[in-house]
Structure formats: C-alpha cells, structure tokens
Protein backbone atom coordinates (compact mmCIF):
# COMPACT_ATOMS: atom_id res chain seq x y z
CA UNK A 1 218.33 -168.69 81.03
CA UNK A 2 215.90 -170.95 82.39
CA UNK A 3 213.13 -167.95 82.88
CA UNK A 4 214.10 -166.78 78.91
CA UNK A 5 212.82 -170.73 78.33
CA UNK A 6 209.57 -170.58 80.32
CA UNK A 7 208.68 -166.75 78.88
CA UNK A 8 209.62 -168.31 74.98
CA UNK A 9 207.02 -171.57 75.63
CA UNK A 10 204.16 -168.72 77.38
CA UNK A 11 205.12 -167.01 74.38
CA UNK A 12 204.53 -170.02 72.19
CA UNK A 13 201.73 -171.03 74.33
CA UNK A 14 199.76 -167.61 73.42
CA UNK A 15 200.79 -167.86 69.85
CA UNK A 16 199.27 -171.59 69.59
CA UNK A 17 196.47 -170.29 71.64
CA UNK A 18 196.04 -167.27 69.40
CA UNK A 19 196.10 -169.19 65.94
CA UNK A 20 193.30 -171.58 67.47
CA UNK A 21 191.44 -168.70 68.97
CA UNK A 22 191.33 -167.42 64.72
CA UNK A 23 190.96 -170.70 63.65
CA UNK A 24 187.24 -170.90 66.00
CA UNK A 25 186.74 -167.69 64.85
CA UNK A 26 186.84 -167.96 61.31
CA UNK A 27 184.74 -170.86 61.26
CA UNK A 28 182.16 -169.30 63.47
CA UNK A 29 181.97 -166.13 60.85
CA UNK A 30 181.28 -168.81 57.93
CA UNK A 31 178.63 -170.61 60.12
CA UNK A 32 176.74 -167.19 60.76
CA UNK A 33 177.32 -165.96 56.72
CA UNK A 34 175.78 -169.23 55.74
CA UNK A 35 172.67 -168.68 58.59
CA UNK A 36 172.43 -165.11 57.48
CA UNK A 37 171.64 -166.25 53.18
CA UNK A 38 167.89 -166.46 53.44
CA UNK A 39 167.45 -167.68 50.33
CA UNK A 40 163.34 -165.83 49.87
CA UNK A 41 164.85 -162.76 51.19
CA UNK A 42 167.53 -162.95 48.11
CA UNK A 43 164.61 -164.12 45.63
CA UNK A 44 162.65 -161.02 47.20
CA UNK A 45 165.79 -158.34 45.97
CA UNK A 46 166.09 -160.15 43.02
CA UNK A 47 162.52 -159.73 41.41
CA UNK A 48 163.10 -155.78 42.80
CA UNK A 49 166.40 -155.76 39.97
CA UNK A 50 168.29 -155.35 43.03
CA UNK A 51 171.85 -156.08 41.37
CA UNK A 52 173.72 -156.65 44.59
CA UNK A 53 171.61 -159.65 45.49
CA UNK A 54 171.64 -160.97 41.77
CA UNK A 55 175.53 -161.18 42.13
CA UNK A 56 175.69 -162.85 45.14
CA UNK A 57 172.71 -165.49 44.14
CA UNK A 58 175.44 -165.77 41.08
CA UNK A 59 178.07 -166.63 43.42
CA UNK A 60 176.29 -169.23 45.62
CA UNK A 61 175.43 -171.34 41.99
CA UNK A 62 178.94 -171.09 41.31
CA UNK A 63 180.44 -171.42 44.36
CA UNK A 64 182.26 -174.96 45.01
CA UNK A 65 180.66 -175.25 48.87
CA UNK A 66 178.67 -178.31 48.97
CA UNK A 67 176.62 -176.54 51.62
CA UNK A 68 175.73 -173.78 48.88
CA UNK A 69 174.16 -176.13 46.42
CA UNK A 70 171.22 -176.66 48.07
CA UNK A 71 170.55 -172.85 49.21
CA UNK A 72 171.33 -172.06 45.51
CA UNK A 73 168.92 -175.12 44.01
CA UNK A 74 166.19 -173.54 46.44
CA UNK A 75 166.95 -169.59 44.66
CA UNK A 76 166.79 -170.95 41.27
CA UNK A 77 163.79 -173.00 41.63
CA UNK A 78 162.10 -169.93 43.08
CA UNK A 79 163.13 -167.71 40.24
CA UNK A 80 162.01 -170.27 37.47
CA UNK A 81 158.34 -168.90 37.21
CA UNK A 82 159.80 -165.27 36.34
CA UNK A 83 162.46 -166.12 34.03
CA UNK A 84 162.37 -166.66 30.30
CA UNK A 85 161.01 -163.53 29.03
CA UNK A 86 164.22 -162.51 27.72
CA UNK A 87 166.20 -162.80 24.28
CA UNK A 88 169.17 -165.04 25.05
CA UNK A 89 172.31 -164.13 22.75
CA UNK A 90 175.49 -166.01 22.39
CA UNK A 91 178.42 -164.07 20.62
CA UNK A 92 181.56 -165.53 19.39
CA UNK A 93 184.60 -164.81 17.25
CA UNK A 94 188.50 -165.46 17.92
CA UNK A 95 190.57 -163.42 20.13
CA UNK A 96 190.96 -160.27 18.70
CA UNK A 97 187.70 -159.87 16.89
CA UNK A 98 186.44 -156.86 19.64
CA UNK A 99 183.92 -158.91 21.15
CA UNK A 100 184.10 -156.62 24.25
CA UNK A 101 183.93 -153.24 22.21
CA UNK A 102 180.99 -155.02 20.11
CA UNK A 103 179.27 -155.94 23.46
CA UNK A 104 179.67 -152.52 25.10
CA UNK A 105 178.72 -150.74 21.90
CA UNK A 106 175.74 -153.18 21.49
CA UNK A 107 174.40 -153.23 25.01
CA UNK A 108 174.99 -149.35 24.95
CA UNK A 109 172.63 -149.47 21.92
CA UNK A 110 169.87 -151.41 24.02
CA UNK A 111 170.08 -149.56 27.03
CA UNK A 112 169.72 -146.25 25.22
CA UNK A 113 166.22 -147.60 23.52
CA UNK A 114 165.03 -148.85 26.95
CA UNK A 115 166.56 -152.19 27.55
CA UNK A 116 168.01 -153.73 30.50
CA UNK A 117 170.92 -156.26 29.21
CA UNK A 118 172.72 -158.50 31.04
CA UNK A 119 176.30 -159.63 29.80
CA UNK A 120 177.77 -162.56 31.01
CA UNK A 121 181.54 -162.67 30.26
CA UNK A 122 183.52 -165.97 29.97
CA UNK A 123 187.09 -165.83 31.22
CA UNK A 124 189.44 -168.03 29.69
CA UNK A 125 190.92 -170.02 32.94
CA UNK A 126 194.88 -170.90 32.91
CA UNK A 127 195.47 -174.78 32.63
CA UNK A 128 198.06 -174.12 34.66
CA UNK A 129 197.50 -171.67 37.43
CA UNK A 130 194.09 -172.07 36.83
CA UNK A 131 194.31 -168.56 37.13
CA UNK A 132 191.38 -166.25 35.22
CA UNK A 133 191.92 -162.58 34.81
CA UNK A 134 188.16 -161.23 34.34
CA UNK A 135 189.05 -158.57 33.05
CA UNK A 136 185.56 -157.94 31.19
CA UNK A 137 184.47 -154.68 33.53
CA UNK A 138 187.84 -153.18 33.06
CA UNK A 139 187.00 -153.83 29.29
CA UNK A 140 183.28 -152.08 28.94
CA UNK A 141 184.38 -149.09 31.21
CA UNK A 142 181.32 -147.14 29.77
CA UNK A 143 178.67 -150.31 29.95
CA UNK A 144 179.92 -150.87 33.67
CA UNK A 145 178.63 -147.04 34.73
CA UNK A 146 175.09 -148.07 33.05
CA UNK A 147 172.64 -148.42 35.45
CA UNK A 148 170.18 -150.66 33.22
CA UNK A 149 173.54 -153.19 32.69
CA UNK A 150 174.78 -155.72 34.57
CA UNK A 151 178.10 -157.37 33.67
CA UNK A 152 179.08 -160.84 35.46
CA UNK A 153 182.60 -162.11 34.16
CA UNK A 154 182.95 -165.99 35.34
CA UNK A 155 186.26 -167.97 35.33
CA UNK A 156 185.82 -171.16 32.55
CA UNK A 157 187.38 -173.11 34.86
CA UNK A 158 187.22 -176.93 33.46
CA UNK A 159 184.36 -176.83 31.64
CA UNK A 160 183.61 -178.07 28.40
CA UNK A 161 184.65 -175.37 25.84
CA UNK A 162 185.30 -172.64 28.53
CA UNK A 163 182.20 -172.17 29.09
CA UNK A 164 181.41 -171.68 32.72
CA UNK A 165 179.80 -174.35 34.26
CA UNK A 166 176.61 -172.81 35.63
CA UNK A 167 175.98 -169.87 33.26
CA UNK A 168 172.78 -171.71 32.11
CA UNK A 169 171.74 -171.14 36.41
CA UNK A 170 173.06 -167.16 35.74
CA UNK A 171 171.15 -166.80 32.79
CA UNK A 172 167.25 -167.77 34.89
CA UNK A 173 168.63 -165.97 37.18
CA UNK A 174 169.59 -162.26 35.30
CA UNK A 175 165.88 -163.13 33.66
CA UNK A 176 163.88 -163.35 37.48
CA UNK A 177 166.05 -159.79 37.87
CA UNK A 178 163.97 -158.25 34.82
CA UNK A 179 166.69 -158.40 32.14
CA UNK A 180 165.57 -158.23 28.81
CA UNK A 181 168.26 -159.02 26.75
CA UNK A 182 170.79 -161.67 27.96
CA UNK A 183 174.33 -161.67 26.04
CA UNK A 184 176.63 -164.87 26.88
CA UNK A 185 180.49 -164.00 25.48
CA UNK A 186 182.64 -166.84 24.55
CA UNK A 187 186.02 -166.92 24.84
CA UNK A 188 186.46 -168.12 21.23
CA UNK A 189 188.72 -171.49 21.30
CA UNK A 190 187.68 -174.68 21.21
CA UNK A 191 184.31 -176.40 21.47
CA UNK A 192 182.83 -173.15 23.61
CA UNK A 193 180.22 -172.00 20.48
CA UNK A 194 178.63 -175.45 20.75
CA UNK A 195 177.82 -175.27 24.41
CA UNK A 196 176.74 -172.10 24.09
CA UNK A 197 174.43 -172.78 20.86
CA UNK A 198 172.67 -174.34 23.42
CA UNK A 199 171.96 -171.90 25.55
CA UNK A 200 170.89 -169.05 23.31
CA UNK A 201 168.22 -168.23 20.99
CA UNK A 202 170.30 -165.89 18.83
CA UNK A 203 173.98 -167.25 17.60
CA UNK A 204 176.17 -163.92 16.35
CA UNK A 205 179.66 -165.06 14.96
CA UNK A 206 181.41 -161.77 14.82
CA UNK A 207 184.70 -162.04 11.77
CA UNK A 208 187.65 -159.89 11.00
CA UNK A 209 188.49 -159.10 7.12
CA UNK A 210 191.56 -158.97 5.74
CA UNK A 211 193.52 -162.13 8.77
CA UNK A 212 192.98 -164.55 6.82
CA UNK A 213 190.07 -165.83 8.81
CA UNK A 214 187.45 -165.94 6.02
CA UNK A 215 188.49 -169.42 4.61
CA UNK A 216 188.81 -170.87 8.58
CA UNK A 217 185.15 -169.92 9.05
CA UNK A 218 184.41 -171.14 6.09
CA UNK A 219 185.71 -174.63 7.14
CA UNK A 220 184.59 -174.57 10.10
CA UNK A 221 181.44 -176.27 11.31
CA UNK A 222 180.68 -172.55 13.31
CA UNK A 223 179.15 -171.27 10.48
CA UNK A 224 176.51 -173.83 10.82
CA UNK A 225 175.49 -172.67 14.05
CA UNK A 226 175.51 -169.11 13.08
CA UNK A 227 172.28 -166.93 12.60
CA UNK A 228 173.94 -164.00 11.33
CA UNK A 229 177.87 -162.85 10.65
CA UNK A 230 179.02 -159.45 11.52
CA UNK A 231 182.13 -158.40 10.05
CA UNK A 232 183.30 -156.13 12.93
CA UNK A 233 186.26 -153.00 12.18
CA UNK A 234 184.74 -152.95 8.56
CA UNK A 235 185.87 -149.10 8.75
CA UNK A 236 188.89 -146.89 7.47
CA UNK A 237 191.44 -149.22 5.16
CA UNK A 238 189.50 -152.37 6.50
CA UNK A 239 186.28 -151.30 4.77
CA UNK A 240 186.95 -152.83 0.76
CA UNK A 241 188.28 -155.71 2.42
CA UNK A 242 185.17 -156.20 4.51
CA UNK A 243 182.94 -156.12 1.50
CA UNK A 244 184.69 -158.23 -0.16
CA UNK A 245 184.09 -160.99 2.66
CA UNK A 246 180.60 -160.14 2.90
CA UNK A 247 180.32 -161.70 -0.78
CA UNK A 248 182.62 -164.66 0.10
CA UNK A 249 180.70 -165.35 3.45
CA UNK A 250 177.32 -165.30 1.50
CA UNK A 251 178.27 -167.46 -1.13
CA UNK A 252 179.34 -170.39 1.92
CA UNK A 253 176.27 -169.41 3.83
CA UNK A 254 174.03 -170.89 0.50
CA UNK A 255 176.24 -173.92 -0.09
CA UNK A 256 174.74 -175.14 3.76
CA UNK A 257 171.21 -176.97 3.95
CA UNK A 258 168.22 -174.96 5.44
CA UNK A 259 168.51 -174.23 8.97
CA UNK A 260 165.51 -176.35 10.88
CA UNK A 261 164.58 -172.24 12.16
CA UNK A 262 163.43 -171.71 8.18
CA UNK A 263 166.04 -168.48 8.75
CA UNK A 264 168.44 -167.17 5.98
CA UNK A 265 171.50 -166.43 8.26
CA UNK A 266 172.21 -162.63 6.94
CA UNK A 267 176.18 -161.51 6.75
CA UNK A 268 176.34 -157.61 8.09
CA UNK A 269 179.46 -154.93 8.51
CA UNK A 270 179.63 -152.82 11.39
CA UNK A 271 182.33 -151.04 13.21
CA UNK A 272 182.19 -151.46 17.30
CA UNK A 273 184.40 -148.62 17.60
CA UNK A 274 182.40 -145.94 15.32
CA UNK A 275 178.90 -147.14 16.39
CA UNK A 276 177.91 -148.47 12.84
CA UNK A 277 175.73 -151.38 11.45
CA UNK A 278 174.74 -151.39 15.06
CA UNK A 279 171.47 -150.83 15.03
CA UNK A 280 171.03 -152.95 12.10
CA UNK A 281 172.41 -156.08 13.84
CA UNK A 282 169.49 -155.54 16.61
CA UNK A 283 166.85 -155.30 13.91
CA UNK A 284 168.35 -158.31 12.03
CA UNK A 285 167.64 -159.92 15.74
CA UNK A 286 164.47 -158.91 16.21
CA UNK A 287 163.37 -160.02 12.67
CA UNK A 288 164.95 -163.56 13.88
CA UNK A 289 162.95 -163.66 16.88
CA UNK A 290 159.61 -162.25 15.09
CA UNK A 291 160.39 -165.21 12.45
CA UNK A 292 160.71 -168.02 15.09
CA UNK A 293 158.17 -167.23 17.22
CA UNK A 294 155.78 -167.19 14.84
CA UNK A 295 156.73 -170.51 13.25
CA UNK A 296 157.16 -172.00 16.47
CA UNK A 297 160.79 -173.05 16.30
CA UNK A 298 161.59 -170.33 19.15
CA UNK A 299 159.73 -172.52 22.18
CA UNK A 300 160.43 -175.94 19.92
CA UNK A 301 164.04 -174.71 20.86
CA UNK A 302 164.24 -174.16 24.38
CA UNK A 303 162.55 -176.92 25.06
CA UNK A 304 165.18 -179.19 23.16
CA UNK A 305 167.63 -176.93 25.16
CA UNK A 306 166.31 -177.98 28.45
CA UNK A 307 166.31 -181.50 27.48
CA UNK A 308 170.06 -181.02 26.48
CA UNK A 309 170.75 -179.78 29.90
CA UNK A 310 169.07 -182.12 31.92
CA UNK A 311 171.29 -185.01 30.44
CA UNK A 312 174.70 -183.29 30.69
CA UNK A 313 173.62 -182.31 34.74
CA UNK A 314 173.19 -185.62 34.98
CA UNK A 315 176.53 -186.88 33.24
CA UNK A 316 178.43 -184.27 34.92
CA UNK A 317 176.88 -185.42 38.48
CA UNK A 318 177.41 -188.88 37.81
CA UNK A 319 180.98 -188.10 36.47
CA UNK A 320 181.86 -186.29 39.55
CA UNK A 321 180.58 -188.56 42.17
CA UNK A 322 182.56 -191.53 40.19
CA UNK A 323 186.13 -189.28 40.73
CA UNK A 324 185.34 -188.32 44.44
CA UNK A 325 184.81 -191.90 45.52
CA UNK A 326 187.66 -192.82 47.76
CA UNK A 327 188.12 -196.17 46.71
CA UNK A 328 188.49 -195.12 42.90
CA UNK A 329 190.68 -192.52 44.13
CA UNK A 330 192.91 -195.00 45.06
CA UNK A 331 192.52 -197.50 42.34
CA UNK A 332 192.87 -194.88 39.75
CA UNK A 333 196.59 -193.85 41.01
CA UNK A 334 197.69 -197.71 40.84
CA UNK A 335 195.82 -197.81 37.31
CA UNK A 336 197.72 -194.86 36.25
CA UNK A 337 201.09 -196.52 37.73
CA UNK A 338 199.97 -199.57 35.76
CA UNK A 339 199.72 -197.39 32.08
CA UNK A 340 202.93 -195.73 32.77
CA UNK A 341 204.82 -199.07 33.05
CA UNK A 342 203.30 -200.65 29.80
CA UNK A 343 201.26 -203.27 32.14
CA UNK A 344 197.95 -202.45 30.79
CA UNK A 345 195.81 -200.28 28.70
CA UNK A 346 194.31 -197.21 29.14
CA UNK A 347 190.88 -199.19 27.99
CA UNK A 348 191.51 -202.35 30.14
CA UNK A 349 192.43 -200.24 33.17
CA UNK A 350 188.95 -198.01 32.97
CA UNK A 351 186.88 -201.00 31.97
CA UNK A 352 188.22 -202.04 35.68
CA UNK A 353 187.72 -199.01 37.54
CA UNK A 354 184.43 -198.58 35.78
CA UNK A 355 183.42 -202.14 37.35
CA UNK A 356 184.17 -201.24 40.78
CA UNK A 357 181.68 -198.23 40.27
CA UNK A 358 178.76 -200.83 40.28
C-alpha cells in the first residue's frame, strides 16, 4: 500500500513537473514569435502585395497584446508614405439587403477590369458570448479564389457602431499592399454608418423594395450621409416595386440641403445576383471621385477625417487608461454598490470617480 502511495505522488510529481515543463515552454514559443516579427521585414512583403504578411500586420493592429502595439505603431508608420492612393468605400444597408452578394459581385466587377480590391468585412460580435462568426469568406466563395482580392472579416467587438476598432490602421495598411479600391462592410445596426462615413470617400446605402424599408430610410438621418442608393434584387417580381422606390427615394433625396461635396446623390437599381446596374454603380463612383477631386472637397475630406481620428484615439486612450487604473477599479465596484442601494447617483458617483482621476 505504502509503495502504491509513493508511485501515485512520483506520479503526481511528473504530472506537476510536466504541466510546468509546458507552462516554460509555451511562454518561451511566444517570446521567440514576438523576436521573430521584424517589423521592416513585414513592411518589405507588404509593399511586394504579399497577402500573407498583410494579414498578419492586420492581426498585430488588432491584436489585444500590449507588447504588439508598439511593433504594429512602427508597421503603420512605415506604410504611411505608400498609402492613400486608393478609393475608400463604405457600404451599408440592413441585414438582409445582400451586402455580401453586392460586394462579391462588385469586387468581381473591379478585378475583372484590372483592379485589386480589398474588402474589409465587419462581424457583428455577440454581447453576450462576445462571440463573432466571420463568416464573410464563406460568403464571397468566388471573390475568396481571386487572386487580385483580399478579404479580412474583423470581429466588432465593443466598438462604437460595430465597427472594428482599428479598421482605419487596416485600411493604410491594404493601401501600402497596392490595393486600389478599399470596400469597408457594415454590419447595418446602430450608429456603424457614421463611423464609417468617416472613413470613406464614397458612402453606398444599398435598399430593398417592396419591406417596407423605403419610409425608414427616408427618416433616417442615413440618407444624409449617402452618395448614392442602390436598390439591390430590383429583378424578377421585385423589379415594378423597385422603380417605384427609385421615384420615392429621389423625391427625399431633393427635400435635403446641398451636400458640402456639391454632389447630387444619384438613386440606381441593380441586381447582385444577375450582375446588373453593376457597372453603372462603379461609373456613378468614378464620376463622384472625378467631381471631388477636382473641386477639392476629396483631400478637404480626408484631412477632416484624420482630424476626426486623432481626437477619438485620444478619447479612447484616455478612456481606457481611466478603467484599467486599479484604484478606480476598486472605487467603481463600491460606486456601483452605492447606485444599486439608492445611496447616490449615477452623476454624483462619476463626478467622484472622475476626481480621483486627477
């Protein structure tokens, strides 16, 4: 019995040894995969379009590692000189509209007249699990196999409007990888059109006919932002009922002031799924971009843009180095202890924590 003891605890001894052995192990692998990223040997494959080190540059912006940031700061900063030289569009609609067929279809289009187009696909992330599917290559099965695409789906994760937080990073760096056309998805809920306004030169809000979704967009402050509407699956039945929108959508488009751009946003049909009005979208575009640049709102824009993003970096750095501070950390738990049992305010008690910040 007492030899079945001492062979268990050896036994137990070489487990615990084992587990430790791993646990060195693993953490020596990471030390040597973060000594291996040369970050001008990744900048070097990138300005050859090499795809593979595009993705991973991609994953060190996005990745979470504090010891990333600075390897990824140190990529984008030597991409900057080569990036934007290409036309940056943003499409939305609601779930349902065919954004992915429209965006395989589309990019299909470009790469077929010579383009190379980069799609970066927004996953919506679960508040709960927060799970994301990215499910975007299973979607574009035929854009995937193109060897002048390159699709990136990115989890939302918490980020205003779904948007991911560093697709502004992705976007220099699909540009320093010789993309000519960049397309940013939305997921199409919430406040994700705004943030990505910002981001784009070209807004396309693709509609359905026929779901009742003509009088929303109508309402809705989206068709502000818009530059042109495409009323997608305007074939078959759908088609009379997609006219008839066109007019509706036309009339709301005059009843809104002059855009600042001095463009007439243009309402178009097409049909993803047939390959129609395709090819008259990407003119529309190009007549956009032909407009702006000549009147100078094109470069007036992307400057504004950068300005934009320079103050929310700096909110959202200031924001998260307030909620990782250990003594707020603390105070915010009794605060929210405090709310629940009616002893203060949800003002008072961040007025408080706010003064411990200084």
């Amino acid at each position: 019995m007492a030899k079945d003891k001492k062979s268990t605890l050896i036994e137990n001894q070489d487990v615990s040894q084992l587990e430790i052995t791993n646990s060195i192990s693993i953490k020596n692998i990471k030390k040597k995969r973060n000594a291996r990223i040369n970050p001008k040997t990744l900048v070097t494959s990138i300005l050859k379009k090499d795809t593979t080190a595009l993705s991973r540059a991609i994953t060190l912006v996005e990745s979470k590692n504090t010891e990333h940031l600075d390897i990824a700061n140190n990529i984008i900063k030597q991409c900057l000189p080569h990036a934007n030289k290409s036309i940056r569009i943003g499409i939305t609609g609601v779930p349902g509209v065919g954004k992915s067929t429209f965006i395989e279809t589309f990019g299909k289009h470009l790469t077929a007249l010579g383009k190379r187009v980069a799609v970066l696909a927004i996953d919506p992330s679960s508040s709960l699990t927060k799970g994301s599917i990215l499910g975007d290559k299973t979607r574009m099965e035929e854009l995937v196999k193109d060897e002048n695409a390159y699709i990136r789906p990115s989890a939302s994760g918490k980020s205003l409007g779904g948007v991911a937080k560093k697709t502004r990073e992705s976007i220099i760096l699909c540009e320093a990888a010789g993309f000519d056309v960049i397309i940013i998805e939305t997921v199409g809920v919430g406040q994700s059109e705004t943030t990505v306004h910002s981001m784009v030169d070209f807004f396309l809000l693709l509609k359905l006919a026929g779901a009742g979704d003509e009088l929303q967009g109508i309402k809705r402050g989206i068709i502000e932002m818009a530059d042109t509407i495409a009323i997608n699956k305007a074939d078959g039945d759908n088609l009379k009922p997609a006219k008839l929108a066109k007019v509706e959508f036309n009339r709301a488009l005059h009843l809104y002031p002059q855009k600042n751009s001095d463009w007439q946003p243009k309402v178009m049909l097409c049909s993803a799924i047939k390959n129609e009005g395709i090819d008259i979208i990407w003119n529309v575009i190009n007549e956009y971009i032909e407009t702006t640049i000549e009147n100078n709102y094109f470069y007036k824009k992307r400057k504004e843009q950068n300005k934009f993003w320079l103050i929310q970096t700096i909110e959202e750095q200031l924001k998260s180095n307030f909620f990782n501070r250990p003594d707020i950390k603390k105070e915010l738990t009794t605060q929210l202890h405090l709310i629940e049992n009616n002893k203060t305010t949800p003002f008072a008690a961040a007025y408080y924590l706010l003064s411990l910040a200084h």
